[in-house]
N, C-alpha and C. Protein backbone atom coordinates (compact mmCIF):
# COMPACT_ATOMS: atom_id res chain seq x y z
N UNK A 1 55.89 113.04 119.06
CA UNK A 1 54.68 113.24 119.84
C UNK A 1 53.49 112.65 119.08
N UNK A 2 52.56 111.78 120.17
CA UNK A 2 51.65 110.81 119.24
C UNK A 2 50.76 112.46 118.61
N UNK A 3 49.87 111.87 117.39
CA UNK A 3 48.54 112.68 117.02
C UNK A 3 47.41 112.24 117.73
N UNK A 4 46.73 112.91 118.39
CA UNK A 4 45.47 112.88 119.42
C UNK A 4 44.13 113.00 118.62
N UNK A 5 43.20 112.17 118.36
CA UNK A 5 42.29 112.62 117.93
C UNK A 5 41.26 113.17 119.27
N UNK A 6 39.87 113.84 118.35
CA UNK A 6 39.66 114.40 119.01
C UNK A 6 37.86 113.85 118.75
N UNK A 7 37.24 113.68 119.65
CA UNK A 7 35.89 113.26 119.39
C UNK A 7 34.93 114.44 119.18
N UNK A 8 34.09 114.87 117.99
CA UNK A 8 32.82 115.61 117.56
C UNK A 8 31.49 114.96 117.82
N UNK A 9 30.49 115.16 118.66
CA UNK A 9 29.50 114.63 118.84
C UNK A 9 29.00 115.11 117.29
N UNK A 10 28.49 113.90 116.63
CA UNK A 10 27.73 113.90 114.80
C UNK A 10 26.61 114.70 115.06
N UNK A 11 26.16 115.94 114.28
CA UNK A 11 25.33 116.63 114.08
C UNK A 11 24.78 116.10 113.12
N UNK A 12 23.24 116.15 112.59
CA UNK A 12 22.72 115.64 110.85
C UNK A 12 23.13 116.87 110.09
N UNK A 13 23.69 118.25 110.50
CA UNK A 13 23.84 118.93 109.24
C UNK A 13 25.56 118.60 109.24
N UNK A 14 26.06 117.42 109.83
CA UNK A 14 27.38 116.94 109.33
C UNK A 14 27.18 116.13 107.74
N UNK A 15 26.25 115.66 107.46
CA UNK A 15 26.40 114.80 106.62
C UNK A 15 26.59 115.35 105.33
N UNK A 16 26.29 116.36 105.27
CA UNK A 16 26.59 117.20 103.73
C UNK A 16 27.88 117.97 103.56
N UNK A 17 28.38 117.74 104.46
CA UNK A 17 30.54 118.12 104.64
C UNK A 17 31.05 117.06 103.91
N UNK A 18 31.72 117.95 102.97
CA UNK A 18 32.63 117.03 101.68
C UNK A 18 33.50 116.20 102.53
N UNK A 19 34.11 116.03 103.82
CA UNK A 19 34.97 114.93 104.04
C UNK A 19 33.87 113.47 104.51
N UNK A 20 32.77 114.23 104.77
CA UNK A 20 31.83 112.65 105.27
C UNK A 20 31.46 112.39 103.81
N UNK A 21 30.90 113.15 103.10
CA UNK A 21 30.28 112.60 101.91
C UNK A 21 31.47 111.43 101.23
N UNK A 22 32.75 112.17 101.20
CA UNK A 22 34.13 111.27 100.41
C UNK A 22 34.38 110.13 101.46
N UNK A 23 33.97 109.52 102.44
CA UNK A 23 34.46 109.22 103.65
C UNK A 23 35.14 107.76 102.79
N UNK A 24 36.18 107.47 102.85
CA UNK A 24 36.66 106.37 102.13
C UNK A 24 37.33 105.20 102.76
N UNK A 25 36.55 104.26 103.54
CA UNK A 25 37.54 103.10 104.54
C UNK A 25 37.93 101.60 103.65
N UNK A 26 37.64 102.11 102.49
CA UNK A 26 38.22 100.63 101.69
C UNK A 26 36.97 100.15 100.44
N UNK A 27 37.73 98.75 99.65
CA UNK A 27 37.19 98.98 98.97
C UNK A 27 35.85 97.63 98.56
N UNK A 28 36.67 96.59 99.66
CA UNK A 28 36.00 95.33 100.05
C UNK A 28 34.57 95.95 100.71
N UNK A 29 33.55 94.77 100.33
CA UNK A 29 32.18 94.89 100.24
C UNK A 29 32.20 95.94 102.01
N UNK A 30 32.14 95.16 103.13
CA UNK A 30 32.39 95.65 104.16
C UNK A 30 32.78 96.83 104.90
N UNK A 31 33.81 97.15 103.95
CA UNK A 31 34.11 98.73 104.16
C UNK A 31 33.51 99.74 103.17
N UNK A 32 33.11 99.26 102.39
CA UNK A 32 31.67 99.86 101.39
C UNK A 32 30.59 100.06 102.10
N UNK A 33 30.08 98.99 103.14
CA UNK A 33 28.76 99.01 104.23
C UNK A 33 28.66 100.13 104.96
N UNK A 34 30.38 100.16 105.63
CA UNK A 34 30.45 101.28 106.87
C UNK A 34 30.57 102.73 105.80
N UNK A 35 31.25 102.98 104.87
CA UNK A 35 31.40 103.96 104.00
C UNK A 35 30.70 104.81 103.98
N UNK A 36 28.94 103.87 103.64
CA UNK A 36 27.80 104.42 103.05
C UNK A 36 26.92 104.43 104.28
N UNK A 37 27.03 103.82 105.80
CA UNK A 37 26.71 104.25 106.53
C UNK A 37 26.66 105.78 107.33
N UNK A 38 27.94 105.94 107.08
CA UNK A 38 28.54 107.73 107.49
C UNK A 38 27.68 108.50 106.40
N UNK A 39 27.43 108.25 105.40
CA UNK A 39 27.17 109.00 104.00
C UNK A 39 25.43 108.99 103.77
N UNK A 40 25.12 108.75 104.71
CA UNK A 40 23.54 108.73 105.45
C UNK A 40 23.12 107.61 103.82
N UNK A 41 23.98 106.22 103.48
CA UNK A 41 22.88 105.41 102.56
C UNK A 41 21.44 104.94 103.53
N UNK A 42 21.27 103.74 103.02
CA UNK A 42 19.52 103.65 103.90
C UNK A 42 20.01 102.83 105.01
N UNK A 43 19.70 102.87 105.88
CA UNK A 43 19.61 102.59 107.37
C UNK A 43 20.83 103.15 107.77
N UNK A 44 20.96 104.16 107.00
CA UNK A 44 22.33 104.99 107.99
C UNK A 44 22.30 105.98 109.57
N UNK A 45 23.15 106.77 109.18
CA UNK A 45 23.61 107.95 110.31
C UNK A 45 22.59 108.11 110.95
N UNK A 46 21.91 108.65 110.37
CA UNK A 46 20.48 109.70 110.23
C UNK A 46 19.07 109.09 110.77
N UNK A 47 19.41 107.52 110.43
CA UNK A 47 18.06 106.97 110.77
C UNK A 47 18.59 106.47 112.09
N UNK A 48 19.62 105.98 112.73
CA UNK A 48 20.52 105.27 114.10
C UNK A 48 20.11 106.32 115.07
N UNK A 49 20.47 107.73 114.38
CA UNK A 49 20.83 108.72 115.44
C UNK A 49 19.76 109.25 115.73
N UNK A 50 18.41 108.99 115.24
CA UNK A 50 16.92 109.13 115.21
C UNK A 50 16.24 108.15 116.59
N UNK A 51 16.70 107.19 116.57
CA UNK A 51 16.71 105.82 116.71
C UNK A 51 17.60 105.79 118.67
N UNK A 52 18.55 107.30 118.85
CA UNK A 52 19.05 107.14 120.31
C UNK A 52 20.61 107.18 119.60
N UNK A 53 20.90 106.41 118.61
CA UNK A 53 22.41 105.97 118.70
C UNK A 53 22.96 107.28 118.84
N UNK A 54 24.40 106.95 119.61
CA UNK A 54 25.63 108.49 119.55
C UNK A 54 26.61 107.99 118.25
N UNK A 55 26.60 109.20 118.14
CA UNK A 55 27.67 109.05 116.87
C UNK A 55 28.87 110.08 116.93
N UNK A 56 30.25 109.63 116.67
CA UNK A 56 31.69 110.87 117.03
C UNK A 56 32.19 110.63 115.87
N UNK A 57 32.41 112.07 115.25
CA UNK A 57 33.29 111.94 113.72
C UNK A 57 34.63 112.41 115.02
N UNK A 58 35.83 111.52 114.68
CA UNK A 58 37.25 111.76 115.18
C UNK A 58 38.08 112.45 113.94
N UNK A 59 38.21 113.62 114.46
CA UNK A 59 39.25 114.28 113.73
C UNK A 59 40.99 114.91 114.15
N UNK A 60 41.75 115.11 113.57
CA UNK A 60 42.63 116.03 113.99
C UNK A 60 42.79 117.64 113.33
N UNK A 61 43.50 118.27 114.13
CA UNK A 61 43.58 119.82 113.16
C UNK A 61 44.61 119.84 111.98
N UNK A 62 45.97 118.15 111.94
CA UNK A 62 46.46 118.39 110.62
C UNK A 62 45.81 117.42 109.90
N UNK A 63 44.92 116.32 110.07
CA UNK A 63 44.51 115.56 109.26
C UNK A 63 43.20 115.58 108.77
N UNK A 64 42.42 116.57 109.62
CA UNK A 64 40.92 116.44 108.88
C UNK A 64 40.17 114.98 110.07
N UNK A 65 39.41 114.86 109.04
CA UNK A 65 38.39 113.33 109.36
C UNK A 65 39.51 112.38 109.41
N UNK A 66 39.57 111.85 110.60
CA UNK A 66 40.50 110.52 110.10
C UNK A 66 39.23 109.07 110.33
N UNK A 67 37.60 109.27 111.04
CA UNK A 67 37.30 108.14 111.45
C UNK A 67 36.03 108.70 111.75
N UNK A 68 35.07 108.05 112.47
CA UNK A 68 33.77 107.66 113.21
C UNK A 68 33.65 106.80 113.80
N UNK A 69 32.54 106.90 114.97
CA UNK A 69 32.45 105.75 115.82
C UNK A 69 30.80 105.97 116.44
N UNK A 70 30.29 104.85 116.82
CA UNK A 70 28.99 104.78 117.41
C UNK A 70 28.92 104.14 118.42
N UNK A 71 27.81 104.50 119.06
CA UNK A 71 27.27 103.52 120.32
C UNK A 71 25.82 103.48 120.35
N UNK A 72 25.26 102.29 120.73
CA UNK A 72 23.83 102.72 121.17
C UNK A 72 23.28 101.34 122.06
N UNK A 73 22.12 101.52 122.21
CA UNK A 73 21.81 100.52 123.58
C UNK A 73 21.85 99.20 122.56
N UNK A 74 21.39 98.00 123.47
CA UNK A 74 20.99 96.39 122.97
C UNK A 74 20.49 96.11 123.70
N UNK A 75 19.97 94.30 123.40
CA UNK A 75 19.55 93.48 124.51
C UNK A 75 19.99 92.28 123.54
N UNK A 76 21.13 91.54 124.46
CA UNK A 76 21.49 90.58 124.16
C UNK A 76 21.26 89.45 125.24
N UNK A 77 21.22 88.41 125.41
CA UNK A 77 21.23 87.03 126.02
C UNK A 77 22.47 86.74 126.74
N UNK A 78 22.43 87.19 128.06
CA UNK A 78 23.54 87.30 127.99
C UNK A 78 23.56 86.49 129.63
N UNK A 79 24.87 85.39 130.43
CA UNK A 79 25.70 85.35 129.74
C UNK A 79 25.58 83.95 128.70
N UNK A 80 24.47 83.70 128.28
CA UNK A 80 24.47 82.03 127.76
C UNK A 80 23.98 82.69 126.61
N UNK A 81 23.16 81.90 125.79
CA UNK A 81 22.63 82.26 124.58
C UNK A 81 21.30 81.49 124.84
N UNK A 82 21.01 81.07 126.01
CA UNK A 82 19.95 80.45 126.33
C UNK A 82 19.21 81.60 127.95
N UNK A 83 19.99 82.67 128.02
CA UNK A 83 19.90 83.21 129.08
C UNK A 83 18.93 84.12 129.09
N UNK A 84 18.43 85.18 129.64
CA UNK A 84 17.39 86.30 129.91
C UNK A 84 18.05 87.51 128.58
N UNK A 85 17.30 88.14 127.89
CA UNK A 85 18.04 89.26 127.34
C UNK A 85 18.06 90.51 128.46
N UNK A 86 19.57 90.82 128.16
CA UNK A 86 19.92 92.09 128.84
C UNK A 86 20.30 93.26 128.37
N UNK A 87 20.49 94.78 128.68
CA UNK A 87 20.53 95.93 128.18
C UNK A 87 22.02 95.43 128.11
N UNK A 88 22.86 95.93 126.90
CA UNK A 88 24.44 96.11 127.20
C UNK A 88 24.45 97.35 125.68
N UNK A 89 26.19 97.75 125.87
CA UNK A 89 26.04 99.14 124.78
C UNK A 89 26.99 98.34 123.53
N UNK A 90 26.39 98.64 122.42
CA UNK A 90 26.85 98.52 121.52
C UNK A 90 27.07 99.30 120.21
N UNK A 91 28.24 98.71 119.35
CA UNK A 91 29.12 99.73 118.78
C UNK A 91 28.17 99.48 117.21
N UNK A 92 27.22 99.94 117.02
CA UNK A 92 26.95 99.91 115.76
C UNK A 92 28.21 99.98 114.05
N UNK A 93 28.58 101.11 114.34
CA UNK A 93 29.65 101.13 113.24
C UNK A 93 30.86 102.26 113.56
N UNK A 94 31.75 101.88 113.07
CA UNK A 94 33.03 101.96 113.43
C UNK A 94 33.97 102.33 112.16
N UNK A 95 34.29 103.29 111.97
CA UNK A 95 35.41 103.24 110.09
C UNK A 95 36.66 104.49 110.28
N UNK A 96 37.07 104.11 109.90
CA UNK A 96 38.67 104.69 109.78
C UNK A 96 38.97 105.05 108.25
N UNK A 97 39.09 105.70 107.92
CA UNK A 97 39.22 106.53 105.89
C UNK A 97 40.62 104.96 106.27
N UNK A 98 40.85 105.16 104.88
CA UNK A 98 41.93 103.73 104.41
C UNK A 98 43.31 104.48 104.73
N UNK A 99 43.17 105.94 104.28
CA UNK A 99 45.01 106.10 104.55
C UNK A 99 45.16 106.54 106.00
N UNK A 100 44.09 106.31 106.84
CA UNK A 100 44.99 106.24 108.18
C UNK A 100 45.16 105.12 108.89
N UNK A 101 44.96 103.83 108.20
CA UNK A 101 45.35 102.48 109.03
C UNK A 101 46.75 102.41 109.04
N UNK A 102 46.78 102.07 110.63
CA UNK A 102 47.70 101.44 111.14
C UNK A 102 48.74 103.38 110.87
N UNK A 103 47.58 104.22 111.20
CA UNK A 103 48.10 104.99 111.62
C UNK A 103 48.24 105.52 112.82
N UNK A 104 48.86 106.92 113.50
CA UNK A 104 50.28 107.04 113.49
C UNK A 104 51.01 105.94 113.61
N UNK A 105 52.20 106.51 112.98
CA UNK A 105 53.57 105.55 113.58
C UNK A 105 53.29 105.22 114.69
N UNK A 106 54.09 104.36 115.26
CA UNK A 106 54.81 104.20 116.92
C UNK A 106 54.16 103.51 117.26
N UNK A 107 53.90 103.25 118.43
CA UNK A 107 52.99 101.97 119.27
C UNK A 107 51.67 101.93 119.35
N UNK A 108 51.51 100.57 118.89
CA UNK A 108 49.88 100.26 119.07
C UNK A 108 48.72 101.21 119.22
N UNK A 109 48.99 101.42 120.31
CA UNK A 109 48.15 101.84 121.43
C UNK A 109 47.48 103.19 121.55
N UNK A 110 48.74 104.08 120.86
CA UNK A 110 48.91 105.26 119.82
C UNK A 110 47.80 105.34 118.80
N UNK A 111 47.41 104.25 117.82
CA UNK A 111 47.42 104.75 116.88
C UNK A 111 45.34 104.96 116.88
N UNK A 112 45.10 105.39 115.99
CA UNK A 112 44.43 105.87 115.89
C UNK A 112 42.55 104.68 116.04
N UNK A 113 42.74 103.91 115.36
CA UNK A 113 41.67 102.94 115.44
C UNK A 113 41.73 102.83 117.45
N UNK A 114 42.97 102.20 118.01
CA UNK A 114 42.91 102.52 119.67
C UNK A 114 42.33 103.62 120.11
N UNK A 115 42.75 104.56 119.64
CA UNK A 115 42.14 105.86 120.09
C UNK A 115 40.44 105.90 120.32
N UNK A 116 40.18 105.62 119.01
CA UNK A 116 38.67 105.56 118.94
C UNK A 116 38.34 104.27 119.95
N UNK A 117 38.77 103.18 119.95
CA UNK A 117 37.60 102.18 120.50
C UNK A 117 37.79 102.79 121.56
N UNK A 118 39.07 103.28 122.20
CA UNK A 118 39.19 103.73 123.72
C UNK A 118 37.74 104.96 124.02
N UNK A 119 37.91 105.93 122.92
CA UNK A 119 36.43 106.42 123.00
C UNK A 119 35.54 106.03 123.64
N UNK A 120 35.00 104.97 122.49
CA UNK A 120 34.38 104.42 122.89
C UNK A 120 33.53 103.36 124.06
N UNK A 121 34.84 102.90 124.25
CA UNK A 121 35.13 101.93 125.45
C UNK A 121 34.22 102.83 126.75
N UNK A 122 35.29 104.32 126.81
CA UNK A 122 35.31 105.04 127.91
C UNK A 122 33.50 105.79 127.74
N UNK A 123 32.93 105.91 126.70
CA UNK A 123 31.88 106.35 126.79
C UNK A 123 30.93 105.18 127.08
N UNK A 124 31.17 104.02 126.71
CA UNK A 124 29.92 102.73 127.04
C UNK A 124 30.14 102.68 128.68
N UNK A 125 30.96 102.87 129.22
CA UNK A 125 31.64 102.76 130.77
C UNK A 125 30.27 103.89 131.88
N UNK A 126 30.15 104.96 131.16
CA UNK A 126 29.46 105.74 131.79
C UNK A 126 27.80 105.44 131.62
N UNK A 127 27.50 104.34 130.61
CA UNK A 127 25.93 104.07 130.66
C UNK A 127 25.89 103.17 131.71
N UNK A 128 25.68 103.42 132.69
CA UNK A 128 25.42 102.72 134.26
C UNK A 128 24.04 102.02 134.47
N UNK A 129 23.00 102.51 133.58
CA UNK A 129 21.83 101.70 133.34
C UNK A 129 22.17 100.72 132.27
N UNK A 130 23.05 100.12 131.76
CA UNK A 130 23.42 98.92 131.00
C UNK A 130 24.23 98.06 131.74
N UNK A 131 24.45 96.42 131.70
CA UNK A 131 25.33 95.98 131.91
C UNK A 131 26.80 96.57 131.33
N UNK A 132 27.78 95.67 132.18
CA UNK A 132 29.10 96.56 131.94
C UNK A 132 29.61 96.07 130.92
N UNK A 133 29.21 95.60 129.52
CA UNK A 133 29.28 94.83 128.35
C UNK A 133 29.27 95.97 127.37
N UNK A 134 30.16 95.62 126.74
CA UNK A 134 29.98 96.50 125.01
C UNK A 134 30.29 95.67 124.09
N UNK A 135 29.25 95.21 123.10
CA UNK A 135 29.67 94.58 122.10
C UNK A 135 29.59 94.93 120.34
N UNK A 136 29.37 94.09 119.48
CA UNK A 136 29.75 94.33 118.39
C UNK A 136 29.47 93.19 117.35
N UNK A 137 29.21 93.20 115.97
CA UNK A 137 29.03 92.50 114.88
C UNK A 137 30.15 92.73 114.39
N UNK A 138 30.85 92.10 113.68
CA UNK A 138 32.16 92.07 112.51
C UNK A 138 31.84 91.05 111.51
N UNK A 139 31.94 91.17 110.17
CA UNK A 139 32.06 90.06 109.11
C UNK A 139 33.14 89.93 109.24
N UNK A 140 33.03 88.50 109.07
CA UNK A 140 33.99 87.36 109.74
C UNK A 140 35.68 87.50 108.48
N UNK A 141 34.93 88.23 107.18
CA UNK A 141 35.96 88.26 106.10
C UNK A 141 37.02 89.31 106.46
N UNK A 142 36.28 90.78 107.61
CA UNK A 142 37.31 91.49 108.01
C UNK A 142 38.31 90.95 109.00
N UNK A 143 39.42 90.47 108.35
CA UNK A 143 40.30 90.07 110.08
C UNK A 143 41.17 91.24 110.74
N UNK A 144 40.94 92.11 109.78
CA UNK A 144 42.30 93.10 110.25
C UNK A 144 41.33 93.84 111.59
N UNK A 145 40.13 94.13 111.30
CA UNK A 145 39.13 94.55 112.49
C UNK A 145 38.81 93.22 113.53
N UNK A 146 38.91 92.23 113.11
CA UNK A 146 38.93 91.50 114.24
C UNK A 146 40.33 91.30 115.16
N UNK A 147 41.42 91.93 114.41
CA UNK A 147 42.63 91.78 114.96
C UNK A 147 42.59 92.84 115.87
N UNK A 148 42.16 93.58 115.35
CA UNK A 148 42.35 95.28 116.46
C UNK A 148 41.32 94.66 117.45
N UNK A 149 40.14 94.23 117.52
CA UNK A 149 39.45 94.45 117.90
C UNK A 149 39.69 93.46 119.49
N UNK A 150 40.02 92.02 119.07
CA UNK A 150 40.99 90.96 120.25
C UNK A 150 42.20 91.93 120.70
N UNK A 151 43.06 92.74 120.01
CA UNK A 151 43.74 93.80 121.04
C UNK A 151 43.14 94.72 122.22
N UNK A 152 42.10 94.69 121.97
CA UNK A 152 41.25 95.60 122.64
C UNK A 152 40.75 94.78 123.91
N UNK A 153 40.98 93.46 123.79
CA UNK A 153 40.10 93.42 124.74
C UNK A 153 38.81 92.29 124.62
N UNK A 154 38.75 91.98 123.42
CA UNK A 154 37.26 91.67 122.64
C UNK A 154 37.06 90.48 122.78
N UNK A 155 36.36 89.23 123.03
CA UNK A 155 36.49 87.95 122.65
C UNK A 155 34.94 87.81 121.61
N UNK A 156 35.09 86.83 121.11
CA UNK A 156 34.18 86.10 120.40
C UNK A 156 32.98 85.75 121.29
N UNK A 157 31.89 86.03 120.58
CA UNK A 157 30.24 85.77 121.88
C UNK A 157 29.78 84.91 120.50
N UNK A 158 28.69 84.33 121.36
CA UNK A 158 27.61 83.11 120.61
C UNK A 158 26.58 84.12 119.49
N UNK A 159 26.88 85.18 119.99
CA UNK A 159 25.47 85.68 119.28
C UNK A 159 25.65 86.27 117.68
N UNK A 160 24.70 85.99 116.80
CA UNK A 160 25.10 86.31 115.32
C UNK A 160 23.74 87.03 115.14
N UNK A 161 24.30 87.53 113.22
CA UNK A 161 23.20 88.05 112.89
C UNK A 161 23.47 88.10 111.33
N UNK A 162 22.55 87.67 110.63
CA UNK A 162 22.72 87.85 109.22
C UNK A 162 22.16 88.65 108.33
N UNK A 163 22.34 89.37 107.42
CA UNK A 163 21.91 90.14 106.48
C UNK A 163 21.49 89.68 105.62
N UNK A 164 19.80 89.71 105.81
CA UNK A 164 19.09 89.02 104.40
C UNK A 164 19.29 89.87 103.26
N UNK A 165 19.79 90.75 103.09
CA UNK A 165 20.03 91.47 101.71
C UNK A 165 21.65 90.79 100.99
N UNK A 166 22.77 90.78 102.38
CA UNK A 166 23.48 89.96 101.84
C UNK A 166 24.03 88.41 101.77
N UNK A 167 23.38 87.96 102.89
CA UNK A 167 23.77 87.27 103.34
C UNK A 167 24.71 86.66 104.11
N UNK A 168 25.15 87.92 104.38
CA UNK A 168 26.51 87.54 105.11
C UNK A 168 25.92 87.14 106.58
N UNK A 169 26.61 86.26 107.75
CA UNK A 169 26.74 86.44 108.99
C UNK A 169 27.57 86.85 109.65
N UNK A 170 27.56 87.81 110.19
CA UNK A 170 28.23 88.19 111.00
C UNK A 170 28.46 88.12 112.41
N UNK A 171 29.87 87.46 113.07
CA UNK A 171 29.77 87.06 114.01
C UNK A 171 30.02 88.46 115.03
N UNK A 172 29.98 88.39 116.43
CA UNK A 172 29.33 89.15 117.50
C UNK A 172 30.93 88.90 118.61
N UNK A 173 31.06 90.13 119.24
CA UNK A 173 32.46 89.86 119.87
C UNK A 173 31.65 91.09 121.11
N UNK A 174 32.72 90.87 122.59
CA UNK A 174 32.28 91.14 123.48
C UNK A 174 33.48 91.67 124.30
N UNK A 175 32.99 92.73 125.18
CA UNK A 175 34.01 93.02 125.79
C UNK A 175 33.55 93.71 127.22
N UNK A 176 34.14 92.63 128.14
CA UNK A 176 33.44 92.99 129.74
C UNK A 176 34.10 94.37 129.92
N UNK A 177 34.00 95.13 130.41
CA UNK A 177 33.87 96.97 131.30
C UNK A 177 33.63 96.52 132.45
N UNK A 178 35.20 97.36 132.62
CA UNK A 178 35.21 97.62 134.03
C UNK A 178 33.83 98.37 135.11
N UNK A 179 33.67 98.58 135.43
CA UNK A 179 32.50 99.33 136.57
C UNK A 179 33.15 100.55 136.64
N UNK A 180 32.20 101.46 136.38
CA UNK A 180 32.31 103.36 136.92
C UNK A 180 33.54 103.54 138.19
């Protein structure tokens, strides 16, 4: 029988619970970003969720925290990169602790990172004042999140964004929603 997670709408007196404070999704720069995002570093949890964003710590009752997930509005250019900007929902940050990748066993679809985008998916579905678009930033160095993420559904969009602190760019992926 698959494990079901279960979505917690993020409270701010979550952030001082020893499983967010330890929240551990890896050890590459990237999963250090999202890490210290959950862990309210600076432009984290706290300032997003100030800001409108939703935030779901996913847990189970035998595993604890296995993850988090966000949403919040945009305006992207959409569909050209030369086009009008439009409202669509997007996934600010997204992390899974390291020992549950490519968890549960069994199929895909099952496992737990699915679980969440499906969350997610199913909650951007109900903002009916947005286009039916949900998108997303990924550094281009994570492929294993860009792999889940083309399972899902996702393609590659024109639109980027770089981090003057690191410099990284990060490219932008998209995923049309169905209608209510």
């Amino acid at each position: 029988m698959a494990r079901t997670l279960k979505a917690l709408p993020f409270l701010p007196e979550f952030v001082n619970l020893p499983a967010v404070q330890s929240f551990d999704c890896g050890d590459a720069p990237w999963e250090r970003e999202v890490a210290a995002w959950i862990q309210v570093g600076p432009g984290g949890v706290l300032d997003d969720l100030q800001r409108g964003c939703e935030v779901w710590l996913y847990v189970t009752d035998e595993d604890g925290l296995v993850g988090f997930g966000s949403l919040a509005a945009s305006r992207w250019q959409w569909p050209l990169p030369e086009s009008p900007r439009v409202p669509i929902s997007l996934i600010p940050m997204v992390g899974i602790q390291k020992w549950f990748w490519g968890k549960p066993d069994g199929p895909p679809d099952e496992r737990f990172s699915a679980q969440i985008l499906d969350h997610l998916i199913f909650q951007a579905i109900g903002h009916t004042e947005r286009q039916p678009l949900l998108g997303l930033f990924v550094d281009p160095r994570n492929v294993r999140a860009i792999r889940v993420y083309e399972k899902a559904g996702f393609t590659r969009f024109s639109k980027i964004y770089t981090d003057q602190a690191s410099g990284v760019t990060y490219i932008s992926m998209l995923l049309n929603l169905p209608l209510p």
